[in-house]
N, C-alpha and C. Protein backbone atom coordinates (compact mmCIF):
# COMPACT_ATOMS: atom_id res chain seq x y z
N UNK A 1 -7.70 26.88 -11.02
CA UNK A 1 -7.90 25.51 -11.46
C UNK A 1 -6.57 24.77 -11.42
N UNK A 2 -5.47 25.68 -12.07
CA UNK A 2 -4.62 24.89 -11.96
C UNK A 2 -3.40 24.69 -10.99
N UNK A 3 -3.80 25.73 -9.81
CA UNK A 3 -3.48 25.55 -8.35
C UNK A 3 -4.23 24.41 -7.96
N UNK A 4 -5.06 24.07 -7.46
CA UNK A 4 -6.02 23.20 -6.87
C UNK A 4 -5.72 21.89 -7.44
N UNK A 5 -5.32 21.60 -8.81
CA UNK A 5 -4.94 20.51 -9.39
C UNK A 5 -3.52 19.91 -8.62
N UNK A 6 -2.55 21.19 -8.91
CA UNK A 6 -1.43 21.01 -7.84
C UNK A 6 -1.20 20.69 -6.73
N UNK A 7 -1.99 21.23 -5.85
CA UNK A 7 -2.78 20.71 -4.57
C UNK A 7 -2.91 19.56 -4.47
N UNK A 8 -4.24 19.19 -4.74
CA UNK A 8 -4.31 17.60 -4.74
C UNK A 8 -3.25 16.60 -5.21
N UNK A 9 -2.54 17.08 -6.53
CA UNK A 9 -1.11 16.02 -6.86
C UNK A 9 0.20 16.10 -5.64
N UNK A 10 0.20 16.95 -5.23
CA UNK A 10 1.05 16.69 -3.68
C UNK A 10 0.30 15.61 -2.83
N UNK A 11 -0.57 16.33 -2.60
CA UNK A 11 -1.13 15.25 -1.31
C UNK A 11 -1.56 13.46 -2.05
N UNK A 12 -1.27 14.12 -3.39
CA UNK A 12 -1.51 11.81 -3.45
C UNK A 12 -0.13 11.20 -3.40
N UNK A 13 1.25 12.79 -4.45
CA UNK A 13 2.09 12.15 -3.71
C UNK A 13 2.42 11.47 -2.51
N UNK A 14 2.42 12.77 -1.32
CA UNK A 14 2.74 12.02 0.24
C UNK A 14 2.20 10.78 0.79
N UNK A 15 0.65 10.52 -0.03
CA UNK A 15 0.31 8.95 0.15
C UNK A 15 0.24 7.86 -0.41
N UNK A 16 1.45 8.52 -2.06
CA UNK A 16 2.01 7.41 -2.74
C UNK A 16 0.79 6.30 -3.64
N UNK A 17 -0.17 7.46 -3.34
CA UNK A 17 -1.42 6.63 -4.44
C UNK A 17 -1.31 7.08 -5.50
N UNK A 18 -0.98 6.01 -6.68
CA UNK A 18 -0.48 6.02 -8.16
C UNK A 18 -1.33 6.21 -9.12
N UNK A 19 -2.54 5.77 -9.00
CA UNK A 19 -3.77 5.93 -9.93
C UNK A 19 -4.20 7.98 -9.93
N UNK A 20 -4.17 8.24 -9.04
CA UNK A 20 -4.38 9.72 -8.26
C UNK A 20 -3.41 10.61 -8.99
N UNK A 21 -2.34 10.50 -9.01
CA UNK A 21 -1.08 10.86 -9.26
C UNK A 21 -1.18 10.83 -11.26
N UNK A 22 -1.57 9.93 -11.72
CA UNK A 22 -1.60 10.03 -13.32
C UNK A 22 -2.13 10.65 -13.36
N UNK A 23 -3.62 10.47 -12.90
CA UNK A 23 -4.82 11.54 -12.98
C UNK A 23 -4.44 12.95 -13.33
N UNK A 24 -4.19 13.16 -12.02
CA UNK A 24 -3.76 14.60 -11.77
C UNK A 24 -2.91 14.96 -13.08
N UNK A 25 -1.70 14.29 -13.38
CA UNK A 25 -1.17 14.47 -14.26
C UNK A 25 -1.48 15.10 -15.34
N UNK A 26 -2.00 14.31 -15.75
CA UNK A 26 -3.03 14.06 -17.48
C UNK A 26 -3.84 15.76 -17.23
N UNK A 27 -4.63 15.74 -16.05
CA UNK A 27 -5.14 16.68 -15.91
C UNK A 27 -5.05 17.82 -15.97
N UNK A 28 -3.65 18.14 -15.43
CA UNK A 28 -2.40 19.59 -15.41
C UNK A 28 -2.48 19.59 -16.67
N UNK A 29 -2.17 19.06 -17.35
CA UNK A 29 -1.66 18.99 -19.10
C UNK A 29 -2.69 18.87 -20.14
N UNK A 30 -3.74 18.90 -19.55
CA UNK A 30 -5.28 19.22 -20.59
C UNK A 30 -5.57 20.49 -20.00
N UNK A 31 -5.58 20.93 -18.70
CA UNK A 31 -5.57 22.08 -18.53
C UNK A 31 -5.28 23.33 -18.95
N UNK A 32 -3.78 23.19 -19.06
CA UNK A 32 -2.82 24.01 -19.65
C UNK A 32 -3.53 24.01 -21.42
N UNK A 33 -3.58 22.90 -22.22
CA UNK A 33 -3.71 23.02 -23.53
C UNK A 33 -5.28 23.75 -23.11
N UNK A 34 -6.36 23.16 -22.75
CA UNK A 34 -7.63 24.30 -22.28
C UNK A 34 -7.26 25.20 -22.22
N UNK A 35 -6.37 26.08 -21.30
CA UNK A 35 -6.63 27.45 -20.96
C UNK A 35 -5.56 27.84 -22.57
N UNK A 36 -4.73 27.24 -23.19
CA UNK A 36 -4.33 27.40 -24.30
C UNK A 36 -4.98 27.65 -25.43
N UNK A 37 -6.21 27.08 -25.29
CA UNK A 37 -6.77 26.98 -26.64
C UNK A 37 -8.02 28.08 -26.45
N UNK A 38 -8.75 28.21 -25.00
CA UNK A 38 -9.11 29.54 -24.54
C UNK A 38 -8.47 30.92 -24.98
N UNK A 39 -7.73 31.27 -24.75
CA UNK A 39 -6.88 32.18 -24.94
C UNK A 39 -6.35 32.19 -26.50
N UNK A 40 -6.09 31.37 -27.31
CA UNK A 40 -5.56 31.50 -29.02
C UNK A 40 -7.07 31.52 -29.45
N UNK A 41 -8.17 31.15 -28.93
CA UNK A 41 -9.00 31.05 -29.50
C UNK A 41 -9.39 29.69 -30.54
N UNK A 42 -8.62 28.43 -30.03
CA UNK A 42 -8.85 27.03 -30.82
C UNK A 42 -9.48 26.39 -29.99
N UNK A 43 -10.35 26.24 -31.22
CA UNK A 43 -12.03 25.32 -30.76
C UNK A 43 -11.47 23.76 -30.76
N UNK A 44 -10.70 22.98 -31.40
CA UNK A 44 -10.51 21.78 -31.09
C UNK A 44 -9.58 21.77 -29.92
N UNK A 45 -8.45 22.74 -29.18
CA UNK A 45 -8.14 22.56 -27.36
C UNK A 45 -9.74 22.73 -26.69
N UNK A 46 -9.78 23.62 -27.34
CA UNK A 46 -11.35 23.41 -26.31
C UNK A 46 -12.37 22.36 -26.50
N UNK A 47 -12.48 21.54 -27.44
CA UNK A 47 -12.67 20.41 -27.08
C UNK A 47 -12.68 19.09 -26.81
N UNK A 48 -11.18 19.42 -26.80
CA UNK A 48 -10.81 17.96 -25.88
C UNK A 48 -10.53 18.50 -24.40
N UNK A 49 -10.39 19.85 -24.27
CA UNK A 49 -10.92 20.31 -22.74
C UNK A 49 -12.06 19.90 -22.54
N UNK A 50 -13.10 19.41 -23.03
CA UNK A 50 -14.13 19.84 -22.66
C UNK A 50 -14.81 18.08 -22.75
N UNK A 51 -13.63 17.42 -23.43
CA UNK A 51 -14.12 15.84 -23.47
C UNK A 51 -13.16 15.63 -22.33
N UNK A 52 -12.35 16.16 -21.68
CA UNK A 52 -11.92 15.90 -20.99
C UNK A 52 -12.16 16.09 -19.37
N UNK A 53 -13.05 17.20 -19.40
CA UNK A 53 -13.65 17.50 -17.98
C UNK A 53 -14.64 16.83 -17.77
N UNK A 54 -15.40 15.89 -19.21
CA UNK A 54 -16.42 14.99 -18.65
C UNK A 54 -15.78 13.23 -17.83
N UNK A 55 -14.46 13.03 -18.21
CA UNK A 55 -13.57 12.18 -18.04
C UNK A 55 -13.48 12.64 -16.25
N UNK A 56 -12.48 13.78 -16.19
CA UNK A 56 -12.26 14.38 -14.78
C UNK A 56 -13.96 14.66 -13.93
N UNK A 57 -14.65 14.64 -14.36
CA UNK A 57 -15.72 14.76 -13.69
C UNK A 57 -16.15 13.16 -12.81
N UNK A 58 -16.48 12.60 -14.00
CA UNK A 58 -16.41 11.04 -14.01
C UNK A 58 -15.45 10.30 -12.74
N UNK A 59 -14.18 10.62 -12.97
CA UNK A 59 -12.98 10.29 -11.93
C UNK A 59 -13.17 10.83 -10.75
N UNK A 60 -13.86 12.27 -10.67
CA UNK A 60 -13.88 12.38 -9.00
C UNK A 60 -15.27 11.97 -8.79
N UNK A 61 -16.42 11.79 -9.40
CA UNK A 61 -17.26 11.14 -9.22
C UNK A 61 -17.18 9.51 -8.34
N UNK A 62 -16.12 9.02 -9.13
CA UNK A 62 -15.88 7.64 -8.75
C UNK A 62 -14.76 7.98 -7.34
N UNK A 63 -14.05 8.78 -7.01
CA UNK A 63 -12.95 8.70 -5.68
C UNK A 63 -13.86 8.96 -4.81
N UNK A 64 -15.46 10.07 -5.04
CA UNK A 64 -16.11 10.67 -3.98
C UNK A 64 -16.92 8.75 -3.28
N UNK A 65 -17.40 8.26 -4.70
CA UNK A 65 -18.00 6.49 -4.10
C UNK A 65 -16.83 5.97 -3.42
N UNK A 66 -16.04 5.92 -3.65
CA UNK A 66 -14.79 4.87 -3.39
C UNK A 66 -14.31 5.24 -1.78
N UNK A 67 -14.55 6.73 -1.83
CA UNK A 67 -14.15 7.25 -0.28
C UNK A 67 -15.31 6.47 0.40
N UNK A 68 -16.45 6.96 0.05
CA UNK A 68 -17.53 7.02 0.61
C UNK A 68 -17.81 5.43 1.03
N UNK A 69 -17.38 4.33 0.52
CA UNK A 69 -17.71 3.11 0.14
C UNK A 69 -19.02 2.94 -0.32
N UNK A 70 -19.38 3.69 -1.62
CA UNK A 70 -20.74 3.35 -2.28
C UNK A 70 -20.59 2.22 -3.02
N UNK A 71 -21.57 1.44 -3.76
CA UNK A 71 -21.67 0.28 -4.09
C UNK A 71 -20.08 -0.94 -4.39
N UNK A 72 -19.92 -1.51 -3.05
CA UNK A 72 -19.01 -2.56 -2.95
C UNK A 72 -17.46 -2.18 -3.11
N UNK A 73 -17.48 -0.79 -3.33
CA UNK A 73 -15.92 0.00 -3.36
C UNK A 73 -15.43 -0.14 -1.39
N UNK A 74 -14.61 -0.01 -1.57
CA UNK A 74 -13.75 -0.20 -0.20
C UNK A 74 -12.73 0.89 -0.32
N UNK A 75 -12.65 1.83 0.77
CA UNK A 75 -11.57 2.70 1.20
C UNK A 75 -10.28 1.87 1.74
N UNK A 76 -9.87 0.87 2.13
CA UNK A 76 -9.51 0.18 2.38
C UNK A 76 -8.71 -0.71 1.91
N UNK A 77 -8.91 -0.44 0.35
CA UNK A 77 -8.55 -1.41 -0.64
C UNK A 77 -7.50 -0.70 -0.96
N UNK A 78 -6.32 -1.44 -2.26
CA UNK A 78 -4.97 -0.69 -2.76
C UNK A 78 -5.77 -0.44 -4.20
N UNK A 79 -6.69 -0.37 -3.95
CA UNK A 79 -6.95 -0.02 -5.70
C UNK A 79 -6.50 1.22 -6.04
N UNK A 80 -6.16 2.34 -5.31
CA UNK A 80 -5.51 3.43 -5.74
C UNK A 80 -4.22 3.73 -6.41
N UNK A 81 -3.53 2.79 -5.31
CA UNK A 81 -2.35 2.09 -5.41
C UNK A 81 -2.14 1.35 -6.77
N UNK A 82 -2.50 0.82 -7.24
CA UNK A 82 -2.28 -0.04 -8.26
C UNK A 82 -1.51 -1.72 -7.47
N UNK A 83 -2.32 -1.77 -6.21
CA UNK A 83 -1.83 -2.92 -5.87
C UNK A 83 -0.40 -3.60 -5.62
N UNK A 84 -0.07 -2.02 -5.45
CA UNK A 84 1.44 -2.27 -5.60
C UNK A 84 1.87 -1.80 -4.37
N UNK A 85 1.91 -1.29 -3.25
CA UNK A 85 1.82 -0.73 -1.97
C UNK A 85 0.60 -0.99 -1.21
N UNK A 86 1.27 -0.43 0.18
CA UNK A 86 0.16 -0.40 1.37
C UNK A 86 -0.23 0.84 1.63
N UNK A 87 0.21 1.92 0.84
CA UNK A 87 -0.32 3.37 1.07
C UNK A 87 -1.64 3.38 1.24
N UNK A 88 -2.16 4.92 2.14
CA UNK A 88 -3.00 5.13 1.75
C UNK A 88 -3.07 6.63 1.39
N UNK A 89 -4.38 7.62 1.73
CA UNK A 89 -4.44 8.66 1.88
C UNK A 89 -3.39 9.73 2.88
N UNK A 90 -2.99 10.10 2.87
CA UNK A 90 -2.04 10.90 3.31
C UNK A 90 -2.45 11.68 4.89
N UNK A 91 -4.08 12.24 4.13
CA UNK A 91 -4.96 12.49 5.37
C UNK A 91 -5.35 11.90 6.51
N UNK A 92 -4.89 10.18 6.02
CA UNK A 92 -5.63 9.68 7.30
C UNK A 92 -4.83 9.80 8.30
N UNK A 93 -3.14 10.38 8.03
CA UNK A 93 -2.78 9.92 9.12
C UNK A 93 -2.36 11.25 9.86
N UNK A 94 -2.51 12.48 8.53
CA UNK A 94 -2.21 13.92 9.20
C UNK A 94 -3.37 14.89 8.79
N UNK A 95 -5.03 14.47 9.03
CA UNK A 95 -5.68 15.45 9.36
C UNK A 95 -5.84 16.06 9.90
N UNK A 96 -5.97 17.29 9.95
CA UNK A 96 -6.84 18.08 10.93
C UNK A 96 -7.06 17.88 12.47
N UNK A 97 -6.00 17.80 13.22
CA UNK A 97 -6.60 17.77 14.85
C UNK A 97 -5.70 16.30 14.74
N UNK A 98 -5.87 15.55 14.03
CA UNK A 98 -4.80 14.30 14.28
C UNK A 98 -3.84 14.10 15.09
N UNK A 99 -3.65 13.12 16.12
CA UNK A 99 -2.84 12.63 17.02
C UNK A 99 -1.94 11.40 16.45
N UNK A 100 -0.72 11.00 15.72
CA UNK A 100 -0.45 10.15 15.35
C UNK A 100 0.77 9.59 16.32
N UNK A 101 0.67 8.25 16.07
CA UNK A 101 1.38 7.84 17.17
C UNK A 101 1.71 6.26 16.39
N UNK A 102 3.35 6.10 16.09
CA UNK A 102 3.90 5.07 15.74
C UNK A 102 4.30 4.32 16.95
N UNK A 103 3.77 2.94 16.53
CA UNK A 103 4.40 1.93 17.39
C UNK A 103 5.36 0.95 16.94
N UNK A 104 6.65 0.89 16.97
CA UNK A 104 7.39 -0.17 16.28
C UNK A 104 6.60 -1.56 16.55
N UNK A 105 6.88 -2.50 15.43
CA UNK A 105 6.32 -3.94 15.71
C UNK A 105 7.44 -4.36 16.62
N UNK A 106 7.78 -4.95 17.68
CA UNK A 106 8.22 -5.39 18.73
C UNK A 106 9.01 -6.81 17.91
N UNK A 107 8.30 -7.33 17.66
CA UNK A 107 8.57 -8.94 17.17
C UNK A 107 8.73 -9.17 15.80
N UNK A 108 8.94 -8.10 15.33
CA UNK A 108 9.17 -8.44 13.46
C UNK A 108 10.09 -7.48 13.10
N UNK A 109 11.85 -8.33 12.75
CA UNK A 109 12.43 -7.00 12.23
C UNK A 109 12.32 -7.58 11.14
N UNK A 110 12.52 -6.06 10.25
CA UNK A 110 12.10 -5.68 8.67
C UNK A 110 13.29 -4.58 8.63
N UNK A 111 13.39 -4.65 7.42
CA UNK A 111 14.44 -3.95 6.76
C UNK A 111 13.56 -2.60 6.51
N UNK A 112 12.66 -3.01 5.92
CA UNK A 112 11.55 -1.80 5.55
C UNK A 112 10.85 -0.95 6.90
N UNK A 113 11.82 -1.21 8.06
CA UNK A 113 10.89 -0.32 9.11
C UNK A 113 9.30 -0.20 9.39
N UNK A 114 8.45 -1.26 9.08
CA UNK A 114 7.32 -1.13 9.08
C UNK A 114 6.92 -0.75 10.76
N UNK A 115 5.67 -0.09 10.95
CA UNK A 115 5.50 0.10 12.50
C UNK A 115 3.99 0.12 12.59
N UNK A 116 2.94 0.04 13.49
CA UNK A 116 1.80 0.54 13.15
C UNK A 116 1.32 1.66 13.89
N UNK A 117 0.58 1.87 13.02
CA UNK A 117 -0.07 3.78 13.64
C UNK A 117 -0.81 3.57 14.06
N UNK A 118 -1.18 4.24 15.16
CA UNK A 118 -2.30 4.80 16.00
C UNK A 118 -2.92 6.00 15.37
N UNK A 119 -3.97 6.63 14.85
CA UNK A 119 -4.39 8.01 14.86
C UNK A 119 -5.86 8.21 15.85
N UNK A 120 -5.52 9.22 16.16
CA UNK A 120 -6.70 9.65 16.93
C UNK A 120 -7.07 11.26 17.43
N UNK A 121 -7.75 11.10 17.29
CA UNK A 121 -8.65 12.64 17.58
C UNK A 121 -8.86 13.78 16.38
N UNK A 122 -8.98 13.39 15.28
CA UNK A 122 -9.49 13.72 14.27
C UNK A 122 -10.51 14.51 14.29
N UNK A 123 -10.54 15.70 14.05
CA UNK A 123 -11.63 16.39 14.10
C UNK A 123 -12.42 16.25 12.47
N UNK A 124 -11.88 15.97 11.40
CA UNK A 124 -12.64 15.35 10.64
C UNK A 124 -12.13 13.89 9.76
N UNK A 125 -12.94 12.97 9.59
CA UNK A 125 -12.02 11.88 8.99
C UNK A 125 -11.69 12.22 7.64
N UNK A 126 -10.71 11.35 7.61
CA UNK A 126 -10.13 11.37 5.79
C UNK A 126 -10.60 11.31 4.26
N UNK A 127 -11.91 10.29 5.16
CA UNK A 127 -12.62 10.37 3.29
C UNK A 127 -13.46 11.53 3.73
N UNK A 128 -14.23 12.21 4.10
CA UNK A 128 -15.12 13.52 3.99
C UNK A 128 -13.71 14.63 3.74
N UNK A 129 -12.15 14.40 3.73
CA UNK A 129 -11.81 15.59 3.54
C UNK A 129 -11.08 15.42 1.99
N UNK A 130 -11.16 13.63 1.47
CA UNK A 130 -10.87 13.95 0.20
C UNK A 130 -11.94 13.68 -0.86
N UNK A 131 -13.44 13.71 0.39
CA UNK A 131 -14.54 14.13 -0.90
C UNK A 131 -14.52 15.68 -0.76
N UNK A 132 -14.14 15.98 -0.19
CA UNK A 132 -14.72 17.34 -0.19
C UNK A 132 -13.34 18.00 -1.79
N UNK A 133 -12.15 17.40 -1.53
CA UNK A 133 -11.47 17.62 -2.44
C UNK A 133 -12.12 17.32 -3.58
N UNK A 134 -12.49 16.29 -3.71
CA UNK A 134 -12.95 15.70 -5.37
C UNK A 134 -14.42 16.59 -5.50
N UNK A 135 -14.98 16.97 -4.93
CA UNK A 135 -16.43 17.87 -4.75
C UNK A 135 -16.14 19.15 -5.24
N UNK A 136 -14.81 19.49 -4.87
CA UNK A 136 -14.19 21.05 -5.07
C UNK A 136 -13.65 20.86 -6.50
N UNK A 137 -13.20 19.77 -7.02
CA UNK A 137 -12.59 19.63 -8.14
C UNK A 137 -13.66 19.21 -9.34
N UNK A 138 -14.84 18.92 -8.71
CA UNK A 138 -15.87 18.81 -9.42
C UNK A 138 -17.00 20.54 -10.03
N UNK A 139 -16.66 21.36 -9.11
CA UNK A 139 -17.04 22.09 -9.60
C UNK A 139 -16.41 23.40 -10.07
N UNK A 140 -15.01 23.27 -9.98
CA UNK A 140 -13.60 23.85 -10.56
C UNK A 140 -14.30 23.32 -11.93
N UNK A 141 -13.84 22.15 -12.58
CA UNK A 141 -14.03 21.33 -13.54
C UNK A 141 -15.78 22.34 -14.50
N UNK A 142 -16.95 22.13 -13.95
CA UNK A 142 -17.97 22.63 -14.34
C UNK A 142 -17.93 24.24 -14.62
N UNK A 143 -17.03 24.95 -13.75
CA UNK A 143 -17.33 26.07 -13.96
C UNK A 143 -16.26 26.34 -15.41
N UNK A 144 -15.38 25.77 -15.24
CA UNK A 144 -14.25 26.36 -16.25
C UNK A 144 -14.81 25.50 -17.65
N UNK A 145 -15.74 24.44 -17.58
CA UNK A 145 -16.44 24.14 -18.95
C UNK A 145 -17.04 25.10 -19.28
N UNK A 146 -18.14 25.18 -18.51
CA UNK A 146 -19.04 26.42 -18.70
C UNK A 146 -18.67 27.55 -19.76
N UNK A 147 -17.45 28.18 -18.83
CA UNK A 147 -16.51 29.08 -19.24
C UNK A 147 -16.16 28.76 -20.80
N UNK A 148 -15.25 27.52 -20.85
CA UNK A 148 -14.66 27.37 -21.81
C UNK A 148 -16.28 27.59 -23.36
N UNK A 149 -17.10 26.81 -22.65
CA UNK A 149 -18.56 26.22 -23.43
C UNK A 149 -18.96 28.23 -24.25
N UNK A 150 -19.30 29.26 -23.46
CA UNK A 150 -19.15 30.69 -23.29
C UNK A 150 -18.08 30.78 -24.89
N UNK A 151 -17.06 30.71 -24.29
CA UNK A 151 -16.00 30.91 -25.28
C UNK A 151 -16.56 30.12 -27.02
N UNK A 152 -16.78 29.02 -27.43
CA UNK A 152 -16.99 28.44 -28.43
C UNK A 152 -18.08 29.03 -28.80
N UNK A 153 -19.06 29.53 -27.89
CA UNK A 153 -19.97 30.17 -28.25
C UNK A 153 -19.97 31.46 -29.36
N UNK A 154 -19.20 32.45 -28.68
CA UNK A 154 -18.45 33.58 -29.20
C UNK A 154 -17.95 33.20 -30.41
N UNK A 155 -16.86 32.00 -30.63
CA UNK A 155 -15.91 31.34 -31.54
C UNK A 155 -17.44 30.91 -32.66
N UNK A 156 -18.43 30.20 -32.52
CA UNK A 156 -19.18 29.98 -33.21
C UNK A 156 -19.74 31.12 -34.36
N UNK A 157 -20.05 32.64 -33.34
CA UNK A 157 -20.71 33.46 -33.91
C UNK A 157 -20.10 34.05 -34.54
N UNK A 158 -18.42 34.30 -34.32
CA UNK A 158 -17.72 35.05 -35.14
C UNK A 158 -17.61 34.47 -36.41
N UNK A 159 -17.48 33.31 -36.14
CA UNK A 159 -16.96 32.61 -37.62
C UNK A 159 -17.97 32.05 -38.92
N UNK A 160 -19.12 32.03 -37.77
CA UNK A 160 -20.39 32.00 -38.58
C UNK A 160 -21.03 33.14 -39.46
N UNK A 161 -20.76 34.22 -38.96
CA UNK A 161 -21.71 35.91 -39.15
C UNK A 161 -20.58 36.49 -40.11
């Protein structure tokens, strides 16, 4: 779980999407107190693990629409960003089979080196490979509730009997 979390917080680094990047954050660090409170056996880490994987559930719920462009969301948009950059996904421009190809702008110097990309030959596009991320993180997320859910269970009966 908390490989895979790591995972994904690299790759929003390299595409500099900021909303992605807290996420993840927040996430590493409820994690850790989860598998903390798993392990000491404290029922209140486990449940704000467990208010918290309905939160992280929720969030890749909404990146899997947002990739996808389900109702009026745009892939396209800086909403990841916080509107503060032109980043995007990291994937779009080094997936899988990807051909990328910078073209300097000819007629616009910039200090900032801007250029535009070409990509092509993608053997899969970018949002099916960061739903498939948020899909994978969706059921990382379910199983380790489960898990955790198991545990309180135990924690219930001992303390009850």
């Amino acid at each position: 779980m908390q490989l895979a979390a790591l995972e994904r917080q690299i790759f929003d680094f390299l595409g500099y999407q900021w909303a992605p990047i807290l996420a993840n954050f927040l996430h590493i660090i409820v994690v850790i107190l989860g598998l903390f409170g798993t392990i000491q056996y404290r029922p209140r880490y486990i449940m704000v693990y467990a208010f918290w994987t309905a939160l992280w559930v929720t969030w890749n719920v909404f990146i899997i629409c947002f990739y996808l462009e389900v109702g009026g969301l745009s892939k396209e948009s800086d909403l990841l960003t916080f509107n503060i950059s032109v980043h995007h996904s990291w994937w779009s421009e080094h997936g899988p089979g990807c051909v990328r190809r910078e073209m300097p702008a000819a007629y616009v110097k910039s200090l900032d080196g801007h250029s535009y990309i070409s990509v092509m030959g993608c053997i899969i596009d970018y949002q099916y490979i960061e739903v498939i991320h948020s899909s994978s993180q969706i059921l990382l997320a379910v199983s380790m509730a489960l898990n955790d859910c198991n545990t309180l269970g135990y924690l219930h009966i001992a303390f009850c009997c």
